[in-house]
Protein backbone atom coordinates (compact mmCIF):
# COMPACT_ATOMS: atom_id res chain seq x y z
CA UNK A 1 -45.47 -21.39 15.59
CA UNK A 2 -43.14 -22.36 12.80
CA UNK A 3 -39.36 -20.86 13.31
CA UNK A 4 -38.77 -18.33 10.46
CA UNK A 5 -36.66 -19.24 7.91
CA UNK A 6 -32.62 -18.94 7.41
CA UNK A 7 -31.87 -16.34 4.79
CA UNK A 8 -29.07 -16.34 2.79
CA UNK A 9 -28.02 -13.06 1.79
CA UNK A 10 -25.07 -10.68 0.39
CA UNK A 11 -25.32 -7.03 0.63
CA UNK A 12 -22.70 -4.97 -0.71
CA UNK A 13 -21.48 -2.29 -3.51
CA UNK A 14 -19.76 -2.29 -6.48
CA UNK A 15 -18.55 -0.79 -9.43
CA UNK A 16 -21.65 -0.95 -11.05
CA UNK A 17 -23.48 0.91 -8.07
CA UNK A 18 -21.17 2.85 -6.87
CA UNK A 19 -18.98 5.39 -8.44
CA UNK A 20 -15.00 5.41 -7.31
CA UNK A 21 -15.57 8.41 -4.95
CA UNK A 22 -17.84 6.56 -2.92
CA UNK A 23 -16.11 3.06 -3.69
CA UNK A 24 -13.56 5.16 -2.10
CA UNK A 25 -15.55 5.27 1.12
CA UNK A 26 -16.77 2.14 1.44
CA UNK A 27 -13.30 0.18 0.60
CA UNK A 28 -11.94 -1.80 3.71
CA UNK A 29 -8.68 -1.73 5.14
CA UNK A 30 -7.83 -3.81 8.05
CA UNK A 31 -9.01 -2.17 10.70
CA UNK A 32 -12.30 -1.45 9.24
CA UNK A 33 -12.82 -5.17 8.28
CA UNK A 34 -11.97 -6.20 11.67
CA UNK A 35 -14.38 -3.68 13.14
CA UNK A 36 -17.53 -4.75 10.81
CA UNK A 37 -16.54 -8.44 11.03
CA UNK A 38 -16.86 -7.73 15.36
CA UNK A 39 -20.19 -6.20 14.78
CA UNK A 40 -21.47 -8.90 12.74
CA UNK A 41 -20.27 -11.45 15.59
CA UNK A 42 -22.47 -9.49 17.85
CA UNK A 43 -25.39 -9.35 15.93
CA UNK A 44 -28.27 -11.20 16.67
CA UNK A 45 -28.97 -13.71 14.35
CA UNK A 46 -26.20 -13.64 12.07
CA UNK A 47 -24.73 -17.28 12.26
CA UNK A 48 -22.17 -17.58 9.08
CA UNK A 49 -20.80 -13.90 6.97
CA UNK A 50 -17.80 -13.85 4.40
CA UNK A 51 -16.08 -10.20 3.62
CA UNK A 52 -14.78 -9.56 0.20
CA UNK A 53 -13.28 -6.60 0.02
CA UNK A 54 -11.60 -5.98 -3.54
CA UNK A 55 -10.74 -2.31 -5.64
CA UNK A 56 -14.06 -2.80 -7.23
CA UNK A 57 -16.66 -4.29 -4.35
CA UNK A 58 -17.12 -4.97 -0.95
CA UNK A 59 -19.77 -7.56 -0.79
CA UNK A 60 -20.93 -9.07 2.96
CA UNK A 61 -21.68 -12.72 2.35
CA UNK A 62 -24.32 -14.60 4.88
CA UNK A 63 -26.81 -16.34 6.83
CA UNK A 64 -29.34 -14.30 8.53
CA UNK A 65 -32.11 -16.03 10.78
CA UNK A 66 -34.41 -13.60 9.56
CA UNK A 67 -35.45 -10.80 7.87
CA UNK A 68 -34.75 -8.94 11.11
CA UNK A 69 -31.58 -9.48 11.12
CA UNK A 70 -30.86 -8.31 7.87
CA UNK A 71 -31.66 -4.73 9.12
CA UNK A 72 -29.29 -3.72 11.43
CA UNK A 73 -26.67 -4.82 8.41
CA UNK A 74 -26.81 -1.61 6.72
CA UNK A 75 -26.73 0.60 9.46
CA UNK A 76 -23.22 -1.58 10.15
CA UNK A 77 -22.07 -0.70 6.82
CA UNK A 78 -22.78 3.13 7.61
CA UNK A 79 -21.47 3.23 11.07
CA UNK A 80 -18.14 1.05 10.05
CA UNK A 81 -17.35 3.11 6.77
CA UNK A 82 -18.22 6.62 8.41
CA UNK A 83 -20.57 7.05 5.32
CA UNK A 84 -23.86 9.04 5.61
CA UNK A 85 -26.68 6.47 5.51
CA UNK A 86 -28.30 8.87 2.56
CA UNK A 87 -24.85 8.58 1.01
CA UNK A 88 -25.53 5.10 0.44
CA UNK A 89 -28.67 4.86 -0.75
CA UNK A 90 -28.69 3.66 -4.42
CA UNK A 91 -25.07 2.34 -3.47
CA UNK A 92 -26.04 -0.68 -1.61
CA UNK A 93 -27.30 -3.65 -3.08
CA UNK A 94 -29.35 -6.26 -1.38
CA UNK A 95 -29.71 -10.02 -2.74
CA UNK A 96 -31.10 -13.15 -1.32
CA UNK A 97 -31.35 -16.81 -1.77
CA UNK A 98 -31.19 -18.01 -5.04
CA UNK A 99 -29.82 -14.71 -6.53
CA UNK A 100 -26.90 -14.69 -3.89
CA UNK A 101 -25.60 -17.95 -5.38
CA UNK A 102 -25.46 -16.83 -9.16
CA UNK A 103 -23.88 -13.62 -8.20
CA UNK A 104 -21.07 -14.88 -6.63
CA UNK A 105 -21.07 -17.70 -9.33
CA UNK A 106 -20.53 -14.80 -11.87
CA UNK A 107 -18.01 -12.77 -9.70
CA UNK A 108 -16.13 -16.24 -8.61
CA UNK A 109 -15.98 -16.63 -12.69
CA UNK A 110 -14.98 -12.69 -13.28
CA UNK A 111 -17.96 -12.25 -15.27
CA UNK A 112 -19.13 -9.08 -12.59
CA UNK A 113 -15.76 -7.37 -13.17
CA UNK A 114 -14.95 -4.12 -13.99
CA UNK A 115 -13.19 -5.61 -16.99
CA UNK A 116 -14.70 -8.75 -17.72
CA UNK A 117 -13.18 -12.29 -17.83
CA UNK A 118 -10.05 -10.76 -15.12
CA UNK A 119 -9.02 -13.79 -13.41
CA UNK A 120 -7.39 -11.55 -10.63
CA UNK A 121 -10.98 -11.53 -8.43
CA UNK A 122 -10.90 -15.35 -8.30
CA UNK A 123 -8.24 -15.41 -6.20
CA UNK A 124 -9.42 -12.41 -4.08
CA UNK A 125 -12.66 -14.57 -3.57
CA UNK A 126 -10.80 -17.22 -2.63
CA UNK A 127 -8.80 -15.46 -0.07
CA UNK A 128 -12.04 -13.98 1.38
CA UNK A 129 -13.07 -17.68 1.81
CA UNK A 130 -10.04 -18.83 3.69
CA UNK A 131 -9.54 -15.87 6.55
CA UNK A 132 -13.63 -16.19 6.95
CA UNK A 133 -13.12 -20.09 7.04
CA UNK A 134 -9.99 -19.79 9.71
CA UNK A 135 -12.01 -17.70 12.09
CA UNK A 136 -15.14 -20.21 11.85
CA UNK A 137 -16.90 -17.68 10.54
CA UNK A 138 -18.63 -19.68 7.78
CA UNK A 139 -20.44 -23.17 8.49
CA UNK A 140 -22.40 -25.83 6.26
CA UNK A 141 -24.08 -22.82 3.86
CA UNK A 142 -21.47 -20.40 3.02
CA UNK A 143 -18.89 -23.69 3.13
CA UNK A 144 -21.05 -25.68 0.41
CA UNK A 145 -21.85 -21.93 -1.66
CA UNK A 146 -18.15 -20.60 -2.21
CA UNK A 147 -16.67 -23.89 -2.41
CA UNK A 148 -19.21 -24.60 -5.56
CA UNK A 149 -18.48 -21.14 -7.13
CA UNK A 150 -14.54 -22.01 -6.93
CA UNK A 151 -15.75 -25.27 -8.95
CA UNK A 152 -17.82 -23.41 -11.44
CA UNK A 153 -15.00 -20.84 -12.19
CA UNK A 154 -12.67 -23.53 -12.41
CA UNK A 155 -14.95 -24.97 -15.22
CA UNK A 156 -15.43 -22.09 -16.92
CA UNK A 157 -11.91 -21.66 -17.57
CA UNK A 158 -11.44 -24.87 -18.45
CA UNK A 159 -14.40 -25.50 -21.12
CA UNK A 160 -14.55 -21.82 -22.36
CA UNK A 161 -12.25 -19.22 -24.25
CA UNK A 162 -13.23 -16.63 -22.17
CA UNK A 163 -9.81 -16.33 -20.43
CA UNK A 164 -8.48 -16.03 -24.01
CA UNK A 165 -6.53 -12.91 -24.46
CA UNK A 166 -7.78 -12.51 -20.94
CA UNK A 167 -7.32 -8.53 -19.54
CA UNK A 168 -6.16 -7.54 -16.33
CA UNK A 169 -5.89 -4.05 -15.34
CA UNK A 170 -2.18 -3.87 -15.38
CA UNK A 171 -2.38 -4.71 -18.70
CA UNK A 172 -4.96 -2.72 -19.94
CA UNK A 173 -2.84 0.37 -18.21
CA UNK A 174 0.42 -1.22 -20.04
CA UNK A 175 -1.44 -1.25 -23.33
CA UNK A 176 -2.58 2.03 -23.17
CA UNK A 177 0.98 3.01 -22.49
CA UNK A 178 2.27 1.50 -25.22
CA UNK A 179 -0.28 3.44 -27.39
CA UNK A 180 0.37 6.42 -26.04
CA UNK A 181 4.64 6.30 -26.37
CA UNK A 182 4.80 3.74 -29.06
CA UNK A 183 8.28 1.81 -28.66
CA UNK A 184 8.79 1.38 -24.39
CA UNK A 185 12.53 0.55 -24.29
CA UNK A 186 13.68 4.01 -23.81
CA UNK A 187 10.77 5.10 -21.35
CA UNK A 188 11.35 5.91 -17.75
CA UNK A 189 8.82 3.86 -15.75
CA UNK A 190 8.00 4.08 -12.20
CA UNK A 191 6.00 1.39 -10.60
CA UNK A 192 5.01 2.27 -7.16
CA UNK A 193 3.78 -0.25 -5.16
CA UNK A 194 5.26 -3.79 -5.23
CA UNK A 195 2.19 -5.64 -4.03
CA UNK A 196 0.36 -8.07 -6.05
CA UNK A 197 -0.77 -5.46 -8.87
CA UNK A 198 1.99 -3.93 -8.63
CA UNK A 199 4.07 -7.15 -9.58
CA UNK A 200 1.70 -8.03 -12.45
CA UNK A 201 2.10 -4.01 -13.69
CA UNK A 202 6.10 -4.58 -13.65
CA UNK A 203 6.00 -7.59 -15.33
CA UNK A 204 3.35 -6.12 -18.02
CA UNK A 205 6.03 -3.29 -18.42
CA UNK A 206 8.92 -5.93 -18.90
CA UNK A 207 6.71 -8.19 -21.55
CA UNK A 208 6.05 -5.29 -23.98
CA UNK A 209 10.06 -4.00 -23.60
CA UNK A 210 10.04 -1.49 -21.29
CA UNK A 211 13.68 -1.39 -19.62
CA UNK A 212 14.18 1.52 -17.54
CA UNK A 213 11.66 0.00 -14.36
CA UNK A 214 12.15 1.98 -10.52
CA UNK A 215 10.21 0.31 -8.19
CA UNK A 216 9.23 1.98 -4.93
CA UNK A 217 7.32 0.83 -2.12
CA UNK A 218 6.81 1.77 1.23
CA UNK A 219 9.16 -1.13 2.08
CA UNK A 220 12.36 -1.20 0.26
CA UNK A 221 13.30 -5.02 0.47
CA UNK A 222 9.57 -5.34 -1.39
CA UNK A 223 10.81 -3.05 -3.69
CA UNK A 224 14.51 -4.54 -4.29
CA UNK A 225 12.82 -7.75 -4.70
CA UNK A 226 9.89 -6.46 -7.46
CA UNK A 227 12.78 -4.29 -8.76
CA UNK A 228 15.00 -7.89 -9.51
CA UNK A 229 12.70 -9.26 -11.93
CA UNK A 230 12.74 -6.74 -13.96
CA UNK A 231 16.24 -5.53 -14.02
CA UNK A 232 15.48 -2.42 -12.71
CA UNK A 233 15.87 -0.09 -9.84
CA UNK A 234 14.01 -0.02 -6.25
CA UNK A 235 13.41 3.04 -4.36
CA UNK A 236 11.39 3.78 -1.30
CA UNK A 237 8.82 6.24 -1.29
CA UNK A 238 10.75 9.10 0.21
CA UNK A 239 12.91 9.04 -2.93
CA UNK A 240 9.72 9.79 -5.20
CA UNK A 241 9.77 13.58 -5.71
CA UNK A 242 13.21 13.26 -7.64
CA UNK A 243 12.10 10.58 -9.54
CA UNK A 244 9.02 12.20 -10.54
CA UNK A 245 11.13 14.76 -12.25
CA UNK A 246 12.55 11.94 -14.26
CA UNK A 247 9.92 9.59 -15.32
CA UNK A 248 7.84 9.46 -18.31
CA UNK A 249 5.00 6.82 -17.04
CA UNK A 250 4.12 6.53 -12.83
CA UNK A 251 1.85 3.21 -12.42
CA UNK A 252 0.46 3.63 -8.59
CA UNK A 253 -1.07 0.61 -6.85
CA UNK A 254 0.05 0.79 -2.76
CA UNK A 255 -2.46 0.55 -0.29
CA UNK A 256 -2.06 4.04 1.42
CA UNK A 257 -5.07 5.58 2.78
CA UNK A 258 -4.25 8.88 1.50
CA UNK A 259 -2.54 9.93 -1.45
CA UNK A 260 0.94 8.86 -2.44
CA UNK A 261 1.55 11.59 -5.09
CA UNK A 262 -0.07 14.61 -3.88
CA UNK A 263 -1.12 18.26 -6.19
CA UNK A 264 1.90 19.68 -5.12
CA UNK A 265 4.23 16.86 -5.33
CA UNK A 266 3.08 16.66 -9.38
CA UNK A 267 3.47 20.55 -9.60
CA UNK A 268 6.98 20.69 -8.27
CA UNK A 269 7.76 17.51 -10.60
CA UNK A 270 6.51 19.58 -13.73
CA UNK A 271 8.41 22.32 -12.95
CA UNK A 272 12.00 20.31 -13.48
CA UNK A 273 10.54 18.93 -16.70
CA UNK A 274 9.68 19.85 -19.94
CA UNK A 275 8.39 16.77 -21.21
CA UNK A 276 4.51 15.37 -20.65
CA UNK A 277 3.95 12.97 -17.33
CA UNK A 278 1.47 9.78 -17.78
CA UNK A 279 -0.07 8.91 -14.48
CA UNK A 280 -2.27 5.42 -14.10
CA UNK A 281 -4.13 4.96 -10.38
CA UNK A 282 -4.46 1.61 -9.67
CA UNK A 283 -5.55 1.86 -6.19
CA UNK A 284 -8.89 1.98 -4.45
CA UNK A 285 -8.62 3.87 -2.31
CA UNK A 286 -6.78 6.70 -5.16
CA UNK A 287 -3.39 7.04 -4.34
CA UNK A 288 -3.12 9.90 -6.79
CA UNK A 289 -4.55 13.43 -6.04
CA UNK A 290 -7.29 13.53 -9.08
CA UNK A 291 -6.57 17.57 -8.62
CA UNK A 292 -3.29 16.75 -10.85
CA UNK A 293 -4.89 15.75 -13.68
CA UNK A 294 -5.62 20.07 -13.90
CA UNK A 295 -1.91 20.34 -14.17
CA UNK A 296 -0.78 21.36 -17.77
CA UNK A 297 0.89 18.38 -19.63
CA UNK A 298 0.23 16.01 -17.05
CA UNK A 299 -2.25 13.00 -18.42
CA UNK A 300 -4.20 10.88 -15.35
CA UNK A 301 -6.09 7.78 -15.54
CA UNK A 302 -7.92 5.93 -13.05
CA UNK A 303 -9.63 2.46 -12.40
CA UNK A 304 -12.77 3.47 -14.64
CA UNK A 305 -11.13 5.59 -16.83
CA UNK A 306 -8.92 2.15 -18.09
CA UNK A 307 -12.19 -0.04 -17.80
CA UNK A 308 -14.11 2.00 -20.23
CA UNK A 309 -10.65 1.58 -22.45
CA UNK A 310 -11.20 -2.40 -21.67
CA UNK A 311 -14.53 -2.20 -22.87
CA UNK A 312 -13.65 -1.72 -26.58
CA UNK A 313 -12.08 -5.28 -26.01
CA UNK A 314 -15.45 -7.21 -25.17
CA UNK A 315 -17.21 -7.10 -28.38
CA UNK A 316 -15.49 -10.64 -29.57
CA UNK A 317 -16.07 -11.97 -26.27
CA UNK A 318 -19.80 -11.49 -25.96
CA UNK A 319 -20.74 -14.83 -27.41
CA UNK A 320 -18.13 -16.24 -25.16
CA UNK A 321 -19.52 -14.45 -22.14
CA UNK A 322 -22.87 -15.61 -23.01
CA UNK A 323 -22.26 -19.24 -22.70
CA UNK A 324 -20.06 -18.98 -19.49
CA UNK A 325 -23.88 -17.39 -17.46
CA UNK A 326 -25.75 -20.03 -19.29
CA UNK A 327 -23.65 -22.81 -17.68
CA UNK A 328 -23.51 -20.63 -14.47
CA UNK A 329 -27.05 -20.60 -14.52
CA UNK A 330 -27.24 -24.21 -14.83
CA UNK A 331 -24.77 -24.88 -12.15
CA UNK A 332 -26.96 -22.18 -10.06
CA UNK A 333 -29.99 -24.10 -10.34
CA UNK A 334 -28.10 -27.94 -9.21
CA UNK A 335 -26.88 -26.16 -6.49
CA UNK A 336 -29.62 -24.08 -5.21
CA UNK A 337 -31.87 -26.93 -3.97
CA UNK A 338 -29.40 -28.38 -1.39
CA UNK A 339 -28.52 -24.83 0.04
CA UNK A 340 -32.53 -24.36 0.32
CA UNK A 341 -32.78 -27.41 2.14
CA UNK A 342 -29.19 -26.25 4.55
CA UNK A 343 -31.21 -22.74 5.72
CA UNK A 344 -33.75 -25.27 6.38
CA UNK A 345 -32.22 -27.28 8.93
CA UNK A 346 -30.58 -23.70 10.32
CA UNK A 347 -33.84 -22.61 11.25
């Protein structure tokens, strides 16, 4: 009997799947991520995996002896999330071989963003790569896959213009700002969160004039420190009810599991103002209640909200976008052979 074949597979959501309330669900924090990536040690069969885990997707990366295998994968993703297995039904996405290369080609690339040509998820990728790599959880398959994507997305940027004018959510949220108040210099801004995003969103603030930035972040030093580059003011997150009352824009981008500005925080804010209050969630896992966007004069946007705004932005960059799969596709097809021939001497 011939041993059944290595399969190379990803299963995962994403934004074009799964709506945010369930993205919600199925996002990753530590402890979840170290609990799947235990159950995937202990599954038969599984011999290399990869977890990306970013605001839009969380995509399992692997090498499966067997169709088998691949079974119990889902139920993993069920049990580990706490989401009903109907819940995910339609959510899911299954891909193998040949098709697992390309996609992560065109994520590696940031042409399967929410907001296409984002070089933000290139980095995430890559970050993926080197905690699964430190833990020996890849080997010669996964190793020779990501390390090509990282080369193709590299050439894309280099040999294409689809980085130029290149959108990232922060600025996408910063633009719309801007449209919204016109002239930012005498806006009150409050950034909270002083992780990566919420670096890039104070820095997006700064660039288009904005001079009254409070950061505030769960740590304050994080916060003095995002605070600095701007010129502004930090502020843990104790001291956000008063400032509520004070700002005009709140940018929120922490990674609380539950929500930073509640209903009631919001409603007691509006009640010591007169003027309106623009809200932007940048977290995944929402960090504001979506209940406040009922409150009279208060304006909330979330992560699809701003990548429907994005999409008015893609039009010139179709022809752009159209080249970059073409020479992923190419690059896809080099490639695929010597994987095929990697599962090979797996099995």
């Amino acid at each position: 009997m011939e041993p059944t074949p290595s399969v190379l597979f990803l299963l995962g959501a994403s934004h074009h799947t799964a709506p945010l309330a369930v993205r919600e669900k199925l996002a990753l924090d530590d402890a979840r991520a170290a609990a799947l990536a235990t159950r995937l040690q202990q599954t038969p069969g599984i011999s290399e995996f990869t977890l990306l885990n970013t605001c839009n997707r969380v995509e399992l990366y692997g090498v499966a002896g067997g169709e088998e295998s691949l079974a119990v994968l889902r139920a993993a993703f069920a049990e580990t999330t706490g989401c009903a297995p109907a819940e995910l039904d339609g959510v899911l996405h299954l891909r193998q071989h040949h098709d697992v290369v390309a996609h992560l080609f065109s994520v590696a690339a940031g042409l399967d963003s929410q907001i296409v040509g984002e070089t933000e998820v290139l980095g995430q990728v890559k970050t993926a790569y080197d905690k699964a790599l430190a833990r020996q959880w890849t080997g010669p398959v996964l190793n020779r896959v990501f390390q090509k994507a990282f080369q193709a997305a590299k050439h894309i940027r280099s040999h294409t213009r689809i980085g130029e004018g290149q959108i990232s959510v922060a600025n996408v949220a910063v633009d719309l700002a801007g449209k919204i108040f016109g002239d930012l210099a005498p806006v009150n801004v409050l950034v909270v969160g002083a992780g990566d995003i919420g670096l890039k969103t104070v820095q997006a603030f700064q660039s288009r004039g904005a001079k009254a930035i409070t950061v505030a972040s769960r740590t304050l030093s994080k916060a003095e420190e995002a605070a600095a580059s701007a010129g502004g003011w930090a502020a843990s997150l104790s001291d956000l009810p008063d400032i509520l009352a004070t700002a005009d824009i709140v940018a929120c981008s922490t990674a609380a599991p539950g929500f930073v500005l509640t209903h009631e925080m919001v409603t007691a804010a509006m009640q010591r103002r007169a003027r309106p209050l623009f809200l932007i969630d940048l977290a995944l896992p929402r960090d504001i209640d979506p209940a406040a966007a009922a409150i009279a004069n208060v304006f909330l946007y979330n992560l699809d909200d701003l990548a429907k705004i994005a999409e008015g932005n893609l039009a010139q960059r179709e022809a752009e976008i159209a080249r970059c799969r073409a020479i992923l596709a190419e690059r896809t097809a080099a490639l695929w052979p010597q994987v095929a021939q990697s599962l090979a001497r797996n099995s």
